[in-house]
C-alpha atoms as a PDB file:
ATOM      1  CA  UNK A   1      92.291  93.491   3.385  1.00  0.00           C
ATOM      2  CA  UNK A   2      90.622  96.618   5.325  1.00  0.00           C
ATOM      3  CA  UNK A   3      88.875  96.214   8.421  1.00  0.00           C
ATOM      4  CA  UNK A   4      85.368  96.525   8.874  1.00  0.00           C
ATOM      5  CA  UNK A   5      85.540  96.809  12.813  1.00  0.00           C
ATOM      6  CA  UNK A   6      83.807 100.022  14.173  1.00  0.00           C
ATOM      7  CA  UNK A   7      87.129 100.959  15.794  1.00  0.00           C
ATOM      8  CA  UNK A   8      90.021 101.233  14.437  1.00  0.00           C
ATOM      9  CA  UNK A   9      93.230 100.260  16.473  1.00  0.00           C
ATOM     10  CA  UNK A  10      96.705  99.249  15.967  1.00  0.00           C
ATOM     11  CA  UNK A  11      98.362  96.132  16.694  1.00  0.00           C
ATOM     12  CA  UNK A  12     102.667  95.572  16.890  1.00  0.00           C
ATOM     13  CA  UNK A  13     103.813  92.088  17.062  1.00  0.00           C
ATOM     14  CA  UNK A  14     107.338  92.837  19.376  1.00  0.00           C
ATOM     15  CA  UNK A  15     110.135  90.820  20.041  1.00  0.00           C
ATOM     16  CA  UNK A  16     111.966  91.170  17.021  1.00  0.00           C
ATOM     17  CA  UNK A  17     114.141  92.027  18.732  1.00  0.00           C
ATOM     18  CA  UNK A  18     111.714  93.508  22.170  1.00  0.00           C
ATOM     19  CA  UNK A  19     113.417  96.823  22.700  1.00  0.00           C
ATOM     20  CA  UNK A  20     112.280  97.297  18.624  1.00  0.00           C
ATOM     21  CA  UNK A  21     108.545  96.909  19.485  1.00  0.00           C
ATOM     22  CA  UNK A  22     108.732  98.869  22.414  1.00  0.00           C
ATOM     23  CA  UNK A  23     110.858 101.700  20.155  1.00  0.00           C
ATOM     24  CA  UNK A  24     108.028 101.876  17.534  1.00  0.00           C
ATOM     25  CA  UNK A  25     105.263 101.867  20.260  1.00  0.00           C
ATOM     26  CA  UNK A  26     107.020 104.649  21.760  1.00  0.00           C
ATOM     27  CA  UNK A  27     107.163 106.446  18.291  1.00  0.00           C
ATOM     28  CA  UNK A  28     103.487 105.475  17.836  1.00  0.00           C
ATOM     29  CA  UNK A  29     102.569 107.903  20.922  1.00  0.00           C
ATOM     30  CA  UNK A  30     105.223 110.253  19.906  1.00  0.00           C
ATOM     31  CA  UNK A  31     103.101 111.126  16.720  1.00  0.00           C
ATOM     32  CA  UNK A  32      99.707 112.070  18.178  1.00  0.00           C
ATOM     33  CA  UNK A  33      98.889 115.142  18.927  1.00  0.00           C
ATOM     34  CA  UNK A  34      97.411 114.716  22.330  1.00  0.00           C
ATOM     35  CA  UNK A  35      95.826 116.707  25.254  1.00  0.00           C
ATOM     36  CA  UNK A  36      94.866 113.994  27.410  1.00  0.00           C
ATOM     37  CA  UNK A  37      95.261 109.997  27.697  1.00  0.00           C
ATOM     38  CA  UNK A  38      91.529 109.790  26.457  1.00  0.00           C
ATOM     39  CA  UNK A  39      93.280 111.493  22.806  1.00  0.00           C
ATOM     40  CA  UNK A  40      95.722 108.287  22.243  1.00  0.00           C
ATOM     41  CA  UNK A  41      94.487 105.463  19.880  1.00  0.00           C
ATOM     42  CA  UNK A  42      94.087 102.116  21.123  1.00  0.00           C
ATOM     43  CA  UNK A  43      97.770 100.450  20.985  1.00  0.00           C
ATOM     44  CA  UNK A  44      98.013  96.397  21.531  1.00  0.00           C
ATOM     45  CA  UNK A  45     101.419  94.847  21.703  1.00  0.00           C
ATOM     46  CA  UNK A  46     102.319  91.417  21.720  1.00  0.00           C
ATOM     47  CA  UNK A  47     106.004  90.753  22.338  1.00  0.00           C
ATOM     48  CA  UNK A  48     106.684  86.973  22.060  1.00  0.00           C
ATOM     49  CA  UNK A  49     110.433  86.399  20.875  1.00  0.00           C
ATOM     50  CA  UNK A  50     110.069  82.500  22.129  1.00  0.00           C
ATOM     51  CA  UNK A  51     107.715  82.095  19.021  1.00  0.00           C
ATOM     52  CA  UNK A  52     109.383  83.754  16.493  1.00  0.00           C
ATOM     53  CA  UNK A  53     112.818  82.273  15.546  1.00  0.00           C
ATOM     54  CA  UNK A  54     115.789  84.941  14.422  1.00  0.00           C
ATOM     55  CA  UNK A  55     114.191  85.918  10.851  1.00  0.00           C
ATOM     56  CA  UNK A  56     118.210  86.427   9.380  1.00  0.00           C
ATOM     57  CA  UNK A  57     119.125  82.953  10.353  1.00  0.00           C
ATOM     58  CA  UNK A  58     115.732  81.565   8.358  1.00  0.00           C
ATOM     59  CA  UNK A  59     116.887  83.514   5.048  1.00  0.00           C
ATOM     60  CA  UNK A  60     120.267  82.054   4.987  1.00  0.00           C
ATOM     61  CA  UNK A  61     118.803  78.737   6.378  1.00  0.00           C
ATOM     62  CA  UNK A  62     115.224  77.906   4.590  1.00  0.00           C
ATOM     63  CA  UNK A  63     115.230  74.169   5.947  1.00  0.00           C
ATOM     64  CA  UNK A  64     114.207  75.588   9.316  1.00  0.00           C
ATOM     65  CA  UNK A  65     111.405  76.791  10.899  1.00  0.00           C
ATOM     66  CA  UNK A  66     110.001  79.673   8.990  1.00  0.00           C
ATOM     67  CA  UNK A  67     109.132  83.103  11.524  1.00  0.00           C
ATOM     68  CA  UNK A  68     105.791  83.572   9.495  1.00  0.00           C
ATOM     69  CA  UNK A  69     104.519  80.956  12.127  1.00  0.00           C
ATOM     70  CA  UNK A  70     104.880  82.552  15.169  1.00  0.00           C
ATOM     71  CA  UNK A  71     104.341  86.225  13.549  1.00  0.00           C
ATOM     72  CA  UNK A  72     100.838  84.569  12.235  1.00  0.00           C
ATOM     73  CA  UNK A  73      99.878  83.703  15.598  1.00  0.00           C
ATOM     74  CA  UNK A  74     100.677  87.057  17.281  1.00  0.00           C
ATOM     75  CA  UNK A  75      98.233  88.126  13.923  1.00  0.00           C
ATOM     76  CA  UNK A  76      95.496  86.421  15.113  1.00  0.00           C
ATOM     77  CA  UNK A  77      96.182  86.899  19.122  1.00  0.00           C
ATOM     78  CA  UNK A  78      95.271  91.284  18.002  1.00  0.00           C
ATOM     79  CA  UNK A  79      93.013  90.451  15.577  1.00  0.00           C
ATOM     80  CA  UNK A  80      91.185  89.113  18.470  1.00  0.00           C
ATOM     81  CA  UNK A  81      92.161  92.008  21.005  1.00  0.00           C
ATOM     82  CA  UNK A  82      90.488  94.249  18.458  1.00  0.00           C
ATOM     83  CA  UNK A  83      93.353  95.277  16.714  1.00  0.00           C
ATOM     84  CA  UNK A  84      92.391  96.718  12.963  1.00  0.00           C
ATOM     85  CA  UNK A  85      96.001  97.976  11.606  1.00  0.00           C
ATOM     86  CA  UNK A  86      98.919  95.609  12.826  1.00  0.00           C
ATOM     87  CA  UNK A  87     102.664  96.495  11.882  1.00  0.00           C
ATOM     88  CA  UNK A  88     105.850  94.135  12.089  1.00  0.00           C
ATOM     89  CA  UNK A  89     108.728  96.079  13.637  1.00  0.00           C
ATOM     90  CA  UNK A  90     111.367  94.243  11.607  1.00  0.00           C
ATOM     91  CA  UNK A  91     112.692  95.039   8.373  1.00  0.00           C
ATOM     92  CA  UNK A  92     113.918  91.404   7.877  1.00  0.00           C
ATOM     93  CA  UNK A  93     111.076  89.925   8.492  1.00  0.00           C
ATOM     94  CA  UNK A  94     109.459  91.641   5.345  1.00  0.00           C
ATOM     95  CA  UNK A  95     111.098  89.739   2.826  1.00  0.00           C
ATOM     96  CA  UNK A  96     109.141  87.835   0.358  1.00  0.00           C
ATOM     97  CA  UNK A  97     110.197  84.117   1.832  1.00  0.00           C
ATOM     98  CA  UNK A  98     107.929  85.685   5.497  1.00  0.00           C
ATOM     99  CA  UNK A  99     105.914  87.737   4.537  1.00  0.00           C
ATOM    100  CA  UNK A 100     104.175  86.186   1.515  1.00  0.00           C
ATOM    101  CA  UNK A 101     103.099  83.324   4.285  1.00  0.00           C
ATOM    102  CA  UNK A 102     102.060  85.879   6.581  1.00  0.00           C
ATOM    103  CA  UNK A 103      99.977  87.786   4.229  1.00  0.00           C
ATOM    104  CA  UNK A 104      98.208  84.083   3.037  1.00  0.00           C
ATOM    105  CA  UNK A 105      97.473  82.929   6.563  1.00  0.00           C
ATOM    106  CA  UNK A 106      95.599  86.265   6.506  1.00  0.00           C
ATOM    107  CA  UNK A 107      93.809  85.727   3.609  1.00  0.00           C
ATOM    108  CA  UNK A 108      93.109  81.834   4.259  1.00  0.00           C
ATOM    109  CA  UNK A 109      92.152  82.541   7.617  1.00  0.00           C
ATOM    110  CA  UNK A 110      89.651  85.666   6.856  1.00  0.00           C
ATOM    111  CA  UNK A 111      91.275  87.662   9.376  1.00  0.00           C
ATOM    112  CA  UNK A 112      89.900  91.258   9.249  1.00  0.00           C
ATOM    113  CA  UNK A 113      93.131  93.050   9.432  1.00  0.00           C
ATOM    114  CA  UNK A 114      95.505  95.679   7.311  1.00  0.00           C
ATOM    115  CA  UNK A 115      98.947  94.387   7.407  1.00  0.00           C
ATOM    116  CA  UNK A 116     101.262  97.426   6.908  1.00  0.00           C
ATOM    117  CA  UNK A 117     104.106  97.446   5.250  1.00  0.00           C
ATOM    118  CA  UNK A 118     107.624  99.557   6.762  1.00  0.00           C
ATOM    119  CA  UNK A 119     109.532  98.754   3.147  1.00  0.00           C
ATOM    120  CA  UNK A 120     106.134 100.378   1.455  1.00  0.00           C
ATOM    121  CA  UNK A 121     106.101 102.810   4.277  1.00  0.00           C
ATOM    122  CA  UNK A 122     109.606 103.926   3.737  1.00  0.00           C
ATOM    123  CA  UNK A 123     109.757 104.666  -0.045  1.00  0.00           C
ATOM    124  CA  UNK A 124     106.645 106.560   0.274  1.00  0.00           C
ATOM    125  CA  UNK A 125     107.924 108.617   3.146  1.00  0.00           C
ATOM    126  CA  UNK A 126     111.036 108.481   0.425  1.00  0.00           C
ATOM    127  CA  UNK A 127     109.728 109.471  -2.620  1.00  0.00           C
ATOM    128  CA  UNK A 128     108.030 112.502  -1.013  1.00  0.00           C
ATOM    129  CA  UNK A 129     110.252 114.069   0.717  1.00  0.00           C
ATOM    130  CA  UNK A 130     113.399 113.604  -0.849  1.00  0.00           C
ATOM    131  CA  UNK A 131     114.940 114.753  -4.364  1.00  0.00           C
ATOM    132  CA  UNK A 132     116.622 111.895  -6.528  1.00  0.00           C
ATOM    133  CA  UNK A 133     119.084 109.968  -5.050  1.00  0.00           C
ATOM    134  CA  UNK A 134     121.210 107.015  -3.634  1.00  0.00           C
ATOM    135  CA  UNK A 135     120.362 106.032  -0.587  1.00  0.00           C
ATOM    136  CA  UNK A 136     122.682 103.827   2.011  1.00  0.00           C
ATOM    137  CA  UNK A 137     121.221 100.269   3.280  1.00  0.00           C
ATOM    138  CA  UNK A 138     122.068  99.556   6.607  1.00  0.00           C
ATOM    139  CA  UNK A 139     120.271  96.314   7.660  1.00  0.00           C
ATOM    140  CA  UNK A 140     120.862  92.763   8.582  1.00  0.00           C
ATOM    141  CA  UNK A 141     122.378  90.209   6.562  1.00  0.00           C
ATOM    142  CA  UNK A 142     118.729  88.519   6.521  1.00  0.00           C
ATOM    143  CA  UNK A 143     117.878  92.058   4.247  1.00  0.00           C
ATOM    144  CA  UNK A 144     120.648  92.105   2.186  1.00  0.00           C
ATOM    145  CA  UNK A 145     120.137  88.413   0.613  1.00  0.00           C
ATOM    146  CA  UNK A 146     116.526  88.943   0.222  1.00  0.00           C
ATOM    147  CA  UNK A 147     116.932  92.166  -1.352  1.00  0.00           C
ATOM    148  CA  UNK A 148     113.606  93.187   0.031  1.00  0.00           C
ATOM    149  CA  UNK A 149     114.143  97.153  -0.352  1.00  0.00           C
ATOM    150  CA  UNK A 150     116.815  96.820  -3.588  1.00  0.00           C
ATOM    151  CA  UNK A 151     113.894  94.912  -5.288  1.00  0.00           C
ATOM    152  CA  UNK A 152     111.176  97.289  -4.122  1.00  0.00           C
ATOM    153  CA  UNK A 153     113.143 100.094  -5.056  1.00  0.00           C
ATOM    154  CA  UNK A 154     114.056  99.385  -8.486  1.00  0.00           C
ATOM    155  CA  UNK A 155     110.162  97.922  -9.341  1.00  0.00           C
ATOM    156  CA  UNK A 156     109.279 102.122  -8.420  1.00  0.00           C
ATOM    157  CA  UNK A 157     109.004 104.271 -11.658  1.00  0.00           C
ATOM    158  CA  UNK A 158     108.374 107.891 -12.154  1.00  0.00           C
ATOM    159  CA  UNK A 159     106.226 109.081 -15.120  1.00  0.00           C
ATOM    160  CA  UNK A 160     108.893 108.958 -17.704  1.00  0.00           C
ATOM    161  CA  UNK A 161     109.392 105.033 -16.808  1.00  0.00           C
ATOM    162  CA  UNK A 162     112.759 106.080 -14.360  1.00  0.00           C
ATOM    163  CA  UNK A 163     113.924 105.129 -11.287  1.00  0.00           C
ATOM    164  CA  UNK A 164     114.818 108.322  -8.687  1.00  0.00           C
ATOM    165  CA  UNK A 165     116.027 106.430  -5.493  1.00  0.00           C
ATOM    166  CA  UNK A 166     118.525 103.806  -5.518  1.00  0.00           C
ATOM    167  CA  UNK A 167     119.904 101.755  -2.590  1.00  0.00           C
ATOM    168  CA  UNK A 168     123.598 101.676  -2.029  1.00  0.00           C
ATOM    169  CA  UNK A 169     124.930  98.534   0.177  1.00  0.00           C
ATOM    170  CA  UNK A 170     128.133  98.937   2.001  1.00  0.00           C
ATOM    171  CA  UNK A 171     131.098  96.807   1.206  1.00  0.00           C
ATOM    172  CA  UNK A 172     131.146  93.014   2.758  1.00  0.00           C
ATOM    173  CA  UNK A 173     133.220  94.282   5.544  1.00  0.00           C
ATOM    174  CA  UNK A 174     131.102  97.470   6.563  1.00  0.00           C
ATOM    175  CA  UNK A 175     128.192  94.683   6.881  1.00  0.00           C
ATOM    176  CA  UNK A 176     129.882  92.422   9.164  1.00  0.00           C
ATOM    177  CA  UNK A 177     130.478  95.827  11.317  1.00  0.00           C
ATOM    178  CA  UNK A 178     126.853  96.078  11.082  1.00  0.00           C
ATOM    179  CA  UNK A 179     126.132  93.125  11.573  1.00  0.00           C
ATOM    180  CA  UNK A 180     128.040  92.800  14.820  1.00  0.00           C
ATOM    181  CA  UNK A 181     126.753  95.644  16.244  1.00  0.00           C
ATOM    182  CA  UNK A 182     123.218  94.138  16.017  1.00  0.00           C
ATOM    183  CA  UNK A 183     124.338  90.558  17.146  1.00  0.00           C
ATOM    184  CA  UNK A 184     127.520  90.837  18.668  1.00  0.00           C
ATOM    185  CA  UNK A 185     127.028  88.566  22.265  1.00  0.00           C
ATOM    186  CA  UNK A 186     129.776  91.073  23.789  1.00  0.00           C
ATOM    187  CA  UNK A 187     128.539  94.608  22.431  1.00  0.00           C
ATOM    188  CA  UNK A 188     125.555  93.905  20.160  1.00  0.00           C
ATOM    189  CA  UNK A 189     122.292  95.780  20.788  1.00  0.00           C
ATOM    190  CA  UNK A 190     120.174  92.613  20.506  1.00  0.00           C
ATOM    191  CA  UNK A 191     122.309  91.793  23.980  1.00  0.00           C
ATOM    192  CA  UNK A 192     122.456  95.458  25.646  1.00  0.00           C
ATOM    193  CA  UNK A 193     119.655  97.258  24.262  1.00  0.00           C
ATOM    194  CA  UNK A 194     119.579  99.456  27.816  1.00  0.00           C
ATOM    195  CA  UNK A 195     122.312 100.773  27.513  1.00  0.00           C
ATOM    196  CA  UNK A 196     123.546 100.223  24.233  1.00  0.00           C
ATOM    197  CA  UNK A 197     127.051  99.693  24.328  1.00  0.00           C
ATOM    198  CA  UNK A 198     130.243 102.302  22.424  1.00  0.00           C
ATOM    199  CA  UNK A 199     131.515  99.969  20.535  1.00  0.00           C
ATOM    200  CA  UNK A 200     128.075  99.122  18.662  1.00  0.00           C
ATOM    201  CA  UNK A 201     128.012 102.807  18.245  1.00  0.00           C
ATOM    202  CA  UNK A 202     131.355 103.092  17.295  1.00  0.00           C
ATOM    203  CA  UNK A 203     130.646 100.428  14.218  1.00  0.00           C
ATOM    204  CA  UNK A 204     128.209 102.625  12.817  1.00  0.00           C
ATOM    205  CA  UNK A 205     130.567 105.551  13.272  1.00  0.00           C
ATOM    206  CA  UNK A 206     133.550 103.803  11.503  1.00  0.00           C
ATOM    207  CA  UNK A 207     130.770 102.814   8.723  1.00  0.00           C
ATOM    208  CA  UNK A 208     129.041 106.096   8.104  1.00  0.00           C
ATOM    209  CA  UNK A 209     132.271 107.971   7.636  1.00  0.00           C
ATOM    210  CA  UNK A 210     133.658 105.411   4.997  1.00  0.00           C
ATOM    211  CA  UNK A 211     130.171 106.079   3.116  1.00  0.00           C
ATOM    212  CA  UNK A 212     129.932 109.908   4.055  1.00  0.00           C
ATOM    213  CA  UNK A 213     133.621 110.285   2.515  1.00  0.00           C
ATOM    214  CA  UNK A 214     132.414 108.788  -0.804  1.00  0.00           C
ATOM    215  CA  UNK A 215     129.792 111.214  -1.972  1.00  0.00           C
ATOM    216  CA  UNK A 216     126.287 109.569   0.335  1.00  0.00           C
ATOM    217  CA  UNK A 217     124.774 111.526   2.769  1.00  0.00           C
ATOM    218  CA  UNK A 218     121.208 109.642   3.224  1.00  0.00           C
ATOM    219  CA  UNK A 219     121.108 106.626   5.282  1.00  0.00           C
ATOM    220  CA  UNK A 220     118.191 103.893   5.706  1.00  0.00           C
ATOM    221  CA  UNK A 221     117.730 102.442   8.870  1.00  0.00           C
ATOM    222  CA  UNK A 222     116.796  98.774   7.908  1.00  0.00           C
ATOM    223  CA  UNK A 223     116.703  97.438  10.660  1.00  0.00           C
ATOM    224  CA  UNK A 224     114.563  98.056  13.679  1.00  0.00           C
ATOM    225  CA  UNK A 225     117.003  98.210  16.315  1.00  0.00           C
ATOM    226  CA  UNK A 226     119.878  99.917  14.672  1.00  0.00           C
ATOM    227  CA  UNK A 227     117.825 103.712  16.055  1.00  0.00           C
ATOM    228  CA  UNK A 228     118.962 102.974  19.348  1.00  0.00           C
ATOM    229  CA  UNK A 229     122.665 103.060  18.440  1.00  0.00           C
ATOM    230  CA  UNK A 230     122.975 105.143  15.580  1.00  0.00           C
ATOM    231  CA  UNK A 231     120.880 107.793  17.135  1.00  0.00           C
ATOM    232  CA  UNK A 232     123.864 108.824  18.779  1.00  0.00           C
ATOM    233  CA  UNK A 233     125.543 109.463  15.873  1.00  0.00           C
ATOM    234  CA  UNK A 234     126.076 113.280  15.627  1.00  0.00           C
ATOM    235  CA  UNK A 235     127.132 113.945  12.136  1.00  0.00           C
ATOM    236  CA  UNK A 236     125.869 116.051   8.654  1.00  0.00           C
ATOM    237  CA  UNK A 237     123.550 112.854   7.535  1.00  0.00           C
ATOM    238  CA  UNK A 238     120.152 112.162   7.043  1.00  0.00           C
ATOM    239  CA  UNK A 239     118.966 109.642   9.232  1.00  0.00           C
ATOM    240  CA  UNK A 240     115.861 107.834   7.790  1.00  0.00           C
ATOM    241  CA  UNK A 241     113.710 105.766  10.668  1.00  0.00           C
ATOM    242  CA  UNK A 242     111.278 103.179   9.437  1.00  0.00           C
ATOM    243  CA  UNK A 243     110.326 102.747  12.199  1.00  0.00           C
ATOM    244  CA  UNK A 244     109.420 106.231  12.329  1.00  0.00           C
ATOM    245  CA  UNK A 245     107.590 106.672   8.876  1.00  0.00           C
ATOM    246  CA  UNK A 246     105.863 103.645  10.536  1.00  0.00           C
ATOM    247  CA  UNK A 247     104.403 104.684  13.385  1.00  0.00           C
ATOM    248  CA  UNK A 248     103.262 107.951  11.527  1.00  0.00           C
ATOM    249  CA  UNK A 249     101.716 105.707   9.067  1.00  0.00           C
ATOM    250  CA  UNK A 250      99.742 103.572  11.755  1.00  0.00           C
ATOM    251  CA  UNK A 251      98.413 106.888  13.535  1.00  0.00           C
ATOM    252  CA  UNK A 252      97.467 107.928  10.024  1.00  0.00           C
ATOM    253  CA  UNK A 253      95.427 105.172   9.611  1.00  0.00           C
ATOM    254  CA  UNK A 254      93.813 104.890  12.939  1.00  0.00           C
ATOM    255  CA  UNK A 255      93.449 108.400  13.826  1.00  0.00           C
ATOM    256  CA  UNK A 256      94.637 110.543  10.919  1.00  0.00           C
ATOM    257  CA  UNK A 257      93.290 114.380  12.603  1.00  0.00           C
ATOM    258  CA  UNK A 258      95.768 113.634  15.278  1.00  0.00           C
ATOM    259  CA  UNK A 259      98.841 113.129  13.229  1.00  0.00           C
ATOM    260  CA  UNK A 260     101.367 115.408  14.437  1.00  0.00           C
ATOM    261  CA  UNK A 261     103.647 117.201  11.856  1.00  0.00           C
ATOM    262  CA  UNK A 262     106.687 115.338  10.758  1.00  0.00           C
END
């Protein structure tokens, strides 16, 4: 659904966790080309975490309350604040069992918005800038059941009917290391996003070497808040931000002859 509105302007529902939405609205300003604050697009941010229950814990536990409910009403809160283009800064939340309620309060509603997509986002950014090849998952148990970029993926063809880019998952143990350095109560950066803390570092370290030493070299960022601890990483990979590709794709939209160069 495209907006009609005479001015175009993007909206980020935060709190997933709220250092993410604050990370992409900071990469939203990072990617305008800018000479004054009168050159910056109109950014509206609602960060509500109260609202939106953990989206991992709804995947592996349907019966409870699903996050589409709170993410709808942080929808219509920017829809109303003028907000044309609004992006969810969580990978998780993106799978099918979310988003496919989010996208049909939308419609049922007749809310004038475009709902972007970071999954979409990525494989574009993907697919045109890299050659053919398997690509490392890191993400959130939530991600891995749904299987919301390993099903996107695989549906992509090229004009011969093939698939070029392929997901790779680390073993079961590698994702608990994930895991708890996103949701560890000790080190985990959902609990010290400012600073984030070695040993969440450290996980992705111990991680990235295991995969590095078996042939992979690209690595997905599923997860909105794994940036601000594997940014610190200082090794021969390539680092692929969603949140990133993102933010680009929201100034694109909004204000596409300020883009700056990737």
């Amino acid at each position: 659904m495209h907006s009609t509105k005479s001015r175009k302007a993007i909206g980020i529902i935060g709190g997933m966790g709220p250092y993410a939405g604050l990370d992409l609205e900071r990469k939203v300003f990072d990617s305008v080309m800018a000479t004054s604050d009168q050159d910056y697009p109109d950014v509206m941010m609602i960060s509500a975490s109260r609202l939106i229950p953990d989206r991992s814990y709804y995947i592996l536990h349907p019966e409870m309350e699903n996050p589409c409910i709170g993410i709808s009403y942080c929808i219509k809160k920017l829809a109303a604040m003028g907000a044309t283009h609004i992006a969810i800064p969580c990978n998780t939340a993106h799978s099918p069992i979310i988003l496919n309620q989010v996208k049909r309060f939308i419609e049922v509603n007749g809310i004038d918005v475009t709902l972007m997509n970071i999954v979409e986002e990525t494989y574009k950014w993907v697919k045109e800038n890299l050659p053919a090849k398997k690509l490392v998952l890191y993400a959130t148990q939530g991600t891995y059941y749904s299987k919301v970029y390993n099903l996107f993926f695989d549906a992509q063809k090229n004009d011969q009917g093939q698939q070029e880019h392929f997901i790779v998952e680390p073993d079961d143990l590698d994702k608990q290391l994930i895991w708890n350095a996103i949701y560890s109560r000790d080190y985990g950066i959902k609990a010290f996003s400012n600073p984030i803390q070695n040993q969440a570092v450290e996980n992705f370290r111990i991680v990235t070497e295991k995969m590095f030493a078996q042939g992979y070299d690209t690595f997905i960022m599923g997860c909105t808040e794994i940036p601000l601890a594997m940014g610190r990483l200082r090794m021969p990979i390539t680092k692929i931000d969603p949140a990133k590709i993102m933010a680009r794709a929201l100034v694109k939209a909004v204000c596409p002859d300020r883009l700056k160069e990737f």
